[in-house]
PDB file of N, CA and C in Angstrom:
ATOM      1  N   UNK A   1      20.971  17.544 -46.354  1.00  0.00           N
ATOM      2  CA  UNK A   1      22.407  17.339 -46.274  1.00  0.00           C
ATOM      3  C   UNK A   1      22.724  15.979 -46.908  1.00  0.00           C
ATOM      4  N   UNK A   2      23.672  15.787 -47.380  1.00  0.00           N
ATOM      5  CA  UNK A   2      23.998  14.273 -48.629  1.00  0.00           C
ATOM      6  C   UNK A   2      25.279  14.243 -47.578  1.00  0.00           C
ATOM      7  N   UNK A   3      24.732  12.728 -47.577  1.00  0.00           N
ATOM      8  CA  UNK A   3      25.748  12.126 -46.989  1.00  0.00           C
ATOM      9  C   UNK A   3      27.227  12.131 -47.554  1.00  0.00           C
ATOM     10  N   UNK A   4      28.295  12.189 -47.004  1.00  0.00           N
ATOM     11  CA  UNK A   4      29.665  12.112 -47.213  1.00  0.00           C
ATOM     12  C   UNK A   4      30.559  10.800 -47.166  1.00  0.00           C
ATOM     13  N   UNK A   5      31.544  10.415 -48.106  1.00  0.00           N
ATOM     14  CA  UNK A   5      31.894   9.083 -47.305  1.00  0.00           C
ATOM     15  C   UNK A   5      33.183   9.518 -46.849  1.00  0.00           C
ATOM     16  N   UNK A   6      33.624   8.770 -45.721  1.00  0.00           N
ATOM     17  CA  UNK A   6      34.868   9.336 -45.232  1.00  0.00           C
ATOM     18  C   UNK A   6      35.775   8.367 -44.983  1.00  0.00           C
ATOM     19  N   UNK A   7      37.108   8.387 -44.604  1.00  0.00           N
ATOM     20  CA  UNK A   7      38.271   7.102 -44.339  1.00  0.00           C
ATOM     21  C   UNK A   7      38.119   6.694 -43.313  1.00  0.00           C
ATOM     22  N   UNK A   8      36.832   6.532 -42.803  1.00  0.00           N
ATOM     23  CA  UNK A   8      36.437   5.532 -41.635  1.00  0.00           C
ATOM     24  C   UNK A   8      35.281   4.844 -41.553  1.00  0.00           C
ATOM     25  N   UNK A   9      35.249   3.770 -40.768  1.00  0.00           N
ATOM     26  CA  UNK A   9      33.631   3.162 -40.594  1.00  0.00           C
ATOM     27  C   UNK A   9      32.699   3.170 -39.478  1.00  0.00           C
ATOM     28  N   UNK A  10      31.440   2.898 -40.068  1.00  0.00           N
ATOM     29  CA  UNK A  10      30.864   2.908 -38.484  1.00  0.00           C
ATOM     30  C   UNK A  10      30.853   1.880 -37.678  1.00  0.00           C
ATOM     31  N   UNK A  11      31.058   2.017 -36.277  1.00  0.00           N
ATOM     32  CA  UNK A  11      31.789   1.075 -35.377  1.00  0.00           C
ATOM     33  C   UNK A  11      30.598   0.339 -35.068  1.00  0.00           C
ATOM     34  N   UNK A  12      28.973   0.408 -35.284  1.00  0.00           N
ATOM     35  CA  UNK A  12      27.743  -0.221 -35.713  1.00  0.00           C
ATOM     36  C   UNK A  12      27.469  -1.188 -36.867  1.00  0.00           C
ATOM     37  N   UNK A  13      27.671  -0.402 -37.805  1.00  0.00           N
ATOM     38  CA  UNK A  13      27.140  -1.251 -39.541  1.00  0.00           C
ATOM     39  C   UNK A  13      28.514  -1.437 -40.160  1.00  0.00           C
ATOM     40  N   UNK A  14      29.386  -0.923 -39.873  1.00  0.00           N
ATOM     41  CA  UNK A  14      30.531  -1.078 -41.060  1.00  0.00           C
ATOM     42  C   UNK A  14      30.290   0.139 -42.281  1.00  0.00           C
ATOM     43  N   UNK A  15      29.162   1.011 -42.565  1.00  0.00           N
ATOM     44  CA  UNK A  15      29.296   1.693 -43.230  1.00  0.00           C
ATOM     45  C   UNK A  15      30.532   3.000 -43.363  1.00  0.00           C
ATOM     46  N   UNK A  16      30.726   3.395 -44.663  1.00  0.00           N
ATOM     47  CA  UNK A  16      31.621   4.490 -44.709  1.00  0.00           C
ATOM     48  C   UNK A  16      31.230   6.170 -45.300  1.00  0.00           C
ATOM     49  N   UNK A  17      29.629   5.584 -45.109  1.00  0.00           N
ATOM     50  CA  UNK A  17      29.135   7.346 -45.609  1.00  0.00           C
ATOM     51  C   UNK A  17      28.444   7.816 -44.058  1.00  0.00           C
ATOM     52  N   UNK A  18      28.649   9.115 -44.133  1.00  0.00           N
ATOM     53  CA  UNK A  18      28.340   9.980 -42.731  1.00  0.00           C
ATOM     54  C   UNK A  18      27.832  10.925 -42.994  1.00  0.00           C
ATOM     55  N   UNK A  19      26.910  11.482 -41.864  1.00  0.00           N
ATOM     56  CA  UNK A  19      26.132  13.136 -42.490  1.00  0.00           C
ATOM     57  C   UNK A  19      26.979  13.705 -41.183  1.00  0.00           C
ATOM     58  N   UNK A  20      27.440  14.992 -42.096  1.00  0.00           N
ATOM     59  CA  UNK A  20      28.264  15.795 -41.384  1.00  0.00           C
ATOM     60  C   UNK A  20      27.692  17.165 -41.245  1.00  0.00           C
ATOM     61  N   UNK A  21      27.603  17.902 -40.147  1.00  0.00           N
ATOM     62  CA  UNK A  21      26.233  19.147 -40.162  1.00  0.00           C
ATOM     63  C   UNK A  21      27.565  20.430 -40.419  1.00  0.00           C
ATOM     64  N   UNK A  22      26.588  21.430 -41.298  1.00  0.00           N
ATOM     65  CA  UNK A  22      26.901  22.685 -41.990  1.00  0.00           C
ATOM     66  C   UNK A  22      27.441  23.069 -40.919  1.00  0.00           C
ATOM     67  N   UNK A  23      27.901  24.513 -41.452  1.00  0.00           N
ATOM     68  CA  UNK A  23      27.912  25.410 -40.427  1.00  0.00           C
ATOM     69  C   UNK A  23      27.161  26.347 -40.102  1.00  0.00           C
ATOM     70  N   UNK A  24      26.082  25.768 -40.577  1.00  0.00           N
ATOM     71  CA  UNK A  24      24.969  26.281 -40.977  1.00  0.00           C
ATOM     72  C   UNK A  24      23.855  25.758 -39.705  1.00  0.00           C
ATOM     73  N   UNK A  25      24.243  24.793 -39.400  1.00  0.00           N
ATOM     74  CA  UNK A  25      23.156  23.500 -38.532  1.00  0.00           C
ATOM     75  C   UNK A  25      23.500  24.041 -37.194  1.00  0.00           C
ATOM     76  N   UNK A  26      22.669  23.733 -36.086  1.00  0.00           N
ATOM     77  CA  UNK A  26      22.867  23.831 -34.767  1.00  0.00           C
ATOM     78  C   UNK A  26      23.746  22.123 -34.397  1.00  0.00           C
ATOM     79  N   UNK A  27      23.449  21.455 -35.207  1.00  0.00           N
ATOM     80  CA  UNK A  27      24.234  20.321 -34.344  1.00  0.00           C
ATOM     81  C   UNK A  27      25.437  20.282 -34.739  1.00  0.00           C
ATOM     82  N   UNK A  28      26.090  19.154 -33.580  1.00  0.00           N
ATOM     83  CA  UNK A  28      27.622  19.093 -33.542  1.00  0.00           C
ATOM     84  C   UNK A  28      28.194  17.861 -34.201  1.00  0.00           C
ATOM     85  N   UNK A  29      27.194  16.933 -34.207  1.00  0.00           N
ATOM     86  CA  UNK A  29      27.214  15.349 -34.256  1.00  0.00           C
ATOM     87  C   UNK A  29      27.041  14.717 -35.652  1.00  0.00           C
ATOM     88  N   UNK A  30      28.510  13.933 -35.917  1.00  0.00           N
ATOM     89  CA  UNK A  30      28.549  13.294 -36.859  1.00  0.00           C
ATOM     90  C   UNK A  30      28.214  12.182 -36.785  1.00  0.00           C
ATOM     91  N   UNK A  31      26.748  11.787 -37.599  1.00  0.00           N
ATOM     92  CA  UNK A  31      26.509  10.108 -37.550  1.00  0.00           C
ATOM     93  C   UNK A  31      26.710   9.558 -38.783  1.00  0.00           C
ATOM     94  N   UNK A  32      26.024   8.338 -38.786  1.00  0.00           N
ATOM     95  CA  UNK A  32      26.049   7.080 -40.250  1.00  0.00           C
ATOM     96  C   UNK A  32      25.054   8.058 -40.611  1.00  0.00           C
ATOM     97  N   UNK A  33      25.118   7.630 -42.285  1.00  0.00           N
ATOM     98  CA  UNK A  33      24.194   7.477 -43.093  1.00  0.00           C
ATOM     99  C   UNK A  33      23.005   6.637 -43.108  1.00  0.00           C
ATOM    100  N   UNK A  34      23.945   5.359 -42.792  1.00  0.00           N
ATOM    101  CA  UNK A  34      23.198   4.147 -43.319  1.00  0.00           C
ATOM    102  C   UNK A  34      22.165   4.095 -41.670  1.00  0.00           C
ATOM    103  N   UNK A  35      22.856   4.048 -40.205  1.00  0.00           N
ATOM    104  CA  UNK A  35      22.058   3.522 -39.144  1.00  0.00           C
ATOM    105  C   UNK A  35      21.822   4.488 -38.524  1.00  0.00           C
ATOM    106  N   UNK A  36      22.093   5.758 -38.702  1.00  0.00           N
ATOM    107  CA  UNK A  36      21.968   6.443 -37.663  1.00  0.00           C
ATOM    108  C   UNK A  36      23.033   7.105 -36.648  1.00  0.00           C
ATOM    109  N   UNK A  37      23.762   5.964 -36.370  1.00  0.00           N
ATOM    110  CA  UNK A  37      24.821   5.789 -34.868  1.00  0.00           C
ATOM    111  C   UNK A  37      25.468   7.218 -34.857  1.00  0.00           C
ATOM    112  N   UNK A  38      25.205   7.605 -33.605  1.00  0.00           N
ATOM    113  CA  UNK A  38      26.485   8.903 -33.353  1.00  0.00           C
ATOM    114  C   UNK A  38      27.482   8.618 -33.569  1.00  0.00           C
ATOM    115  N   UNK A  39      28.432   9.065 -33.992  1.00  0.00           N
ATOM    116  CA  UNK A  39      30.313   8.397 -34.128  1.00  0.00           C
ATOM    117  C   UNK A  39      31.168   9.300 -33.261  1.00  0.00           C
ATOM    118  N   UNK A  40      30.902  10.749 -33.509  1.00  0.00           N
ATOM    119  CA  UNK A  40      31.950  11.425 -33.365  1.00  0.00           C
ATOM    120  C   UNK A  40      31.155  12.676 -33.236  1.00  0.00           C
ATOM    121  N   UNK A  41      31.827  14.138 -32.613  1.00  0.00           N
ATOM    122  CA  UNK A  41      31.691  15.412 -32.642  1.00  0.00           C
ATOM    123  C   UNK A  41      32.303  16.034 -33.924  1.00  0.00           C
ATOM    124  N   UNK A  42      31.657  17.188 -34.780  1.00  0.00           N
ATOM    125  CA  UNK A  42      32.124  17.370 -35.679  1.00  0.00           C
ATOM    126  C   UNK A  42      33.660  18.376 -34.836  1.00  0.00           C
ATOM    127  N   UNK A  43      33.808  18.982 -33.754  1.00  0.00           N
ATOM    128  CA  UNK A  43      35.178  19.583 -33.393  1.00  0.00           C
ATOM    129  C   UNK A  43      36.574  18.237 -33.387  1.00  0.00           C
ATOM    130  N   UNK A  44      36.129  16.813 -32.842  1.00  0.00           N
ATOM    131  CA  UNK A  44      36.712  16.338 -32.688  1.00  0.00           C
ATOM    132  C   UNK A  44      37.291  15.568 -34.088  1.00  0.00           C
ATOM    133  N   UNK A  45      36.763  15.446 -35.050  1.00  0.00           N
ATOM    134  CA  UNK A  45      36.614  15.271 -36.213  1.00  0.00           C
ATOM    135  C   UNK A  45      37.431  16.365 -37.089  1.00  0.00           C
ATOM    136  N   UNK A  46      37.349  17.186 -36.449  1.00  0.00           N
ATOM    137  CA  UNK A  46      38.370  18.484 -37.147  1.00  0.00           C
ATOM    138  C   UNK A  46      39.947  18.623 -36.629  1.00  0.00           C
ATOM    139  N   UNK A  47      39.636  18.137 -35.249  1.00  0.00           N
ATOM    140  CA  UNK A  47      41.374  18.045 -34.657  1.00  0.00           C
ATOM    141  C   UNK A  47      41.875  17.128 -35.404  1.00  0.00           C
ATOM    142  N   UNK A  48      41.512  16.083 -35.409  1.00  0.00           N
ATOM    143  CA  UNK A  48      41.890  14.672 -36.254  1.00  0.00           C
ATOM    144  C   UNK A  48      42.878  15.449 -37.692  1.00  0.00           C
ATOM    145  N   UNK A  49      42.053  15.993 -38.789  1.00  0.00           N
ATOM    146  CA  UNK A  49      41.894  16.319 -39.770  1.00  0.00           C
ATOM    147  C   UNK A  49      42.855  17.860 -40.061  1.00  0.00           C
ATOM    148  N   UNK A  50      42.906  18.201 -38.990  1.00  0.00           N
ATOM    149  CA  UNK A  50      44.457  19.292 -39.084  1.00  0.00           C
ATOM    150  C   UNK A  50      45.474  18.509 -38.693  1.00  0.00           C
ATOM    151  N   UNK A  51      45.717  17.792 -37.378  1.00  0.00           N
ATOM    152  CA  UNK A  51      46.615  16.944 -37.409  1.00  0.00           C
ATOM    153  C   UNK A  51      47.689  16.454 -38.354  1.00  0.00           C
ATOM    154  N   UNK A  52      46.360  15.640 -39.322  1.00  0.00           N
ATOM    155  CA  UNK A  52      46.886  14.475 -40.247  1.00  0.00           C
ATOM    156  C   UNK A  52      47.415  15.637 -41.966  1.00  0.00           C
ATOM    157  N   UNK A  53      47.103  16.869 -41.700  1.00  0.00           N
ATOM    158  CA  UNK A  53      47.502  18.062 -42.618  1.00  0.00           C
ATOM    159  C   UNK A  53      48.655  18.959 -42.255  1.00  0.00           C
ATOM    160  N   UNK A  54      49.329  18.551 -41.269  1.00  0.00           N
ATOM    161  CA  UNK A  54      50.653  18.801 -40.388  1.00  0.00           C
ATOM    162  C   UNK A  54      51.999  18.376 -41.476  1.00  0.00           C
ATOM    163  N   UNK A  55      52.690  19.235 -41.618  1.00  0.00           N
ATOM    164  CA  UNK A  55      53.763  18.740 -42.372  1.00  0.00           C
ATOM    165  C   UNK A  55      54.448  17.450 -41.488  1.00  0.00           C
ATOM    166  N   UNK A  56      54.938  16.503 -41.553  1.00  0.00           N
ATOM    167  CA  UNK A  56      55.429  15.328 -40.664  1.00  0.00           C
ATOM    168  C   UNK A  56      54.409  14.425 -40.176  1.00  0.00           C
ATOM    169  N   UNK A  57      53.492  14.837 -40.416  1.00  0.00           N
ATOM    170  CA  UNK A  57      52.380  13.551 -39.569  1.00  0.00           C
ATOM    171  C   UNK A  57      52.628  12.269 -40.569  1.00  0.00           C
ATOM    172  N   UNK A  58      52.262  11.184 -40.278  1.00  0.00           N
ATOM    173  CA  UNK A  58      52.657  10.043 -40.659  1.00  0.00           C
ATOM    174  C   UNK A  58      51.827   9.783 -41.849  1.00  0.00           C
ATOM    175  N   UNK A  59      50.957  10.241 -42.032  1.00  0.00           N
ATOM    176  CA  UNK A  59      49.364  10.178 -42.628  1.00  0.00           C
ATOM    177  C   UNK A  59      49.349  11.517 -44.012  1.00  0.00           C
ATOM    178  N   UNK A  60      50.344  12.268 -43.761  1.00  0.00           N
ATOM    179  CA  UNK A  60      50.117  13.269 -44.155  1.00  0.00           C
ATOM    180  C   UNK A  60      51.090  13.425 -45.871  1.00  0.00           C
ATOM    181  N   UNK A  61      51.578  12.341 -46.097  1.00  0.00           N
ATOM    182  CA  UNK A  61      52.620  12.004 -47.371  1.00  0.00           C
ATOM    183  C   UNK A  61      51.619  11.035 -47.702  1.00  0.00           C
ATOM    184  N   UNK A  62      50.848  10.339 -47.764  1.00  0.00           N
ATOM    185  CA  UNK A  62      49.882   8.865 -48.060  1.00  0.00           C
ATOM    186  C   UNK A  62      48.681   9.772 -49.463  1.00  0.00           C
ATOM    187  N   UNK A  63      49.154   9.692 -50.550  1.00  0.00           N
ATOM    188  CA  UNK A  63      48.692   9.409 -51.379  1.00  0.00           C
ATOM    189  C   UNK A  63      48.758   9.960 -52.666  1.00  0.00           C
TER     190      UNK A  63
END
């Protein structure tokens, strides 16, 4: 799996690339690239990410 970089960092290293598992993988858990660190659940990571794809979200006119 190749790491991804995403619009956040890790709250460990400061890095911004993450391995994010298939849907293919049994795991749920999005960590760093660079250290390791758990960050996040990939479900919770997905609420985020429809959210901010919401017509009106604040985030969702940015770029």
């Amino acid at each position: 799996m190749a790491p991804i970089e995403l619009e956040m960092t890790c709250s460990i290293c400061g890095h911004k690339r993450f391995y994010i598992p298939s849907a293919a993988s049994p795991s749920i858990r999005v960590t760093c690239a660079n250290c390791s660190a758990y960050q996040c659940r990939t479900q919770d990571l997905e609420k985020v990410l429809l959210s901010l794809s919401r017509p009106g979200s604040p985030l969702s006119s940015v770029a």
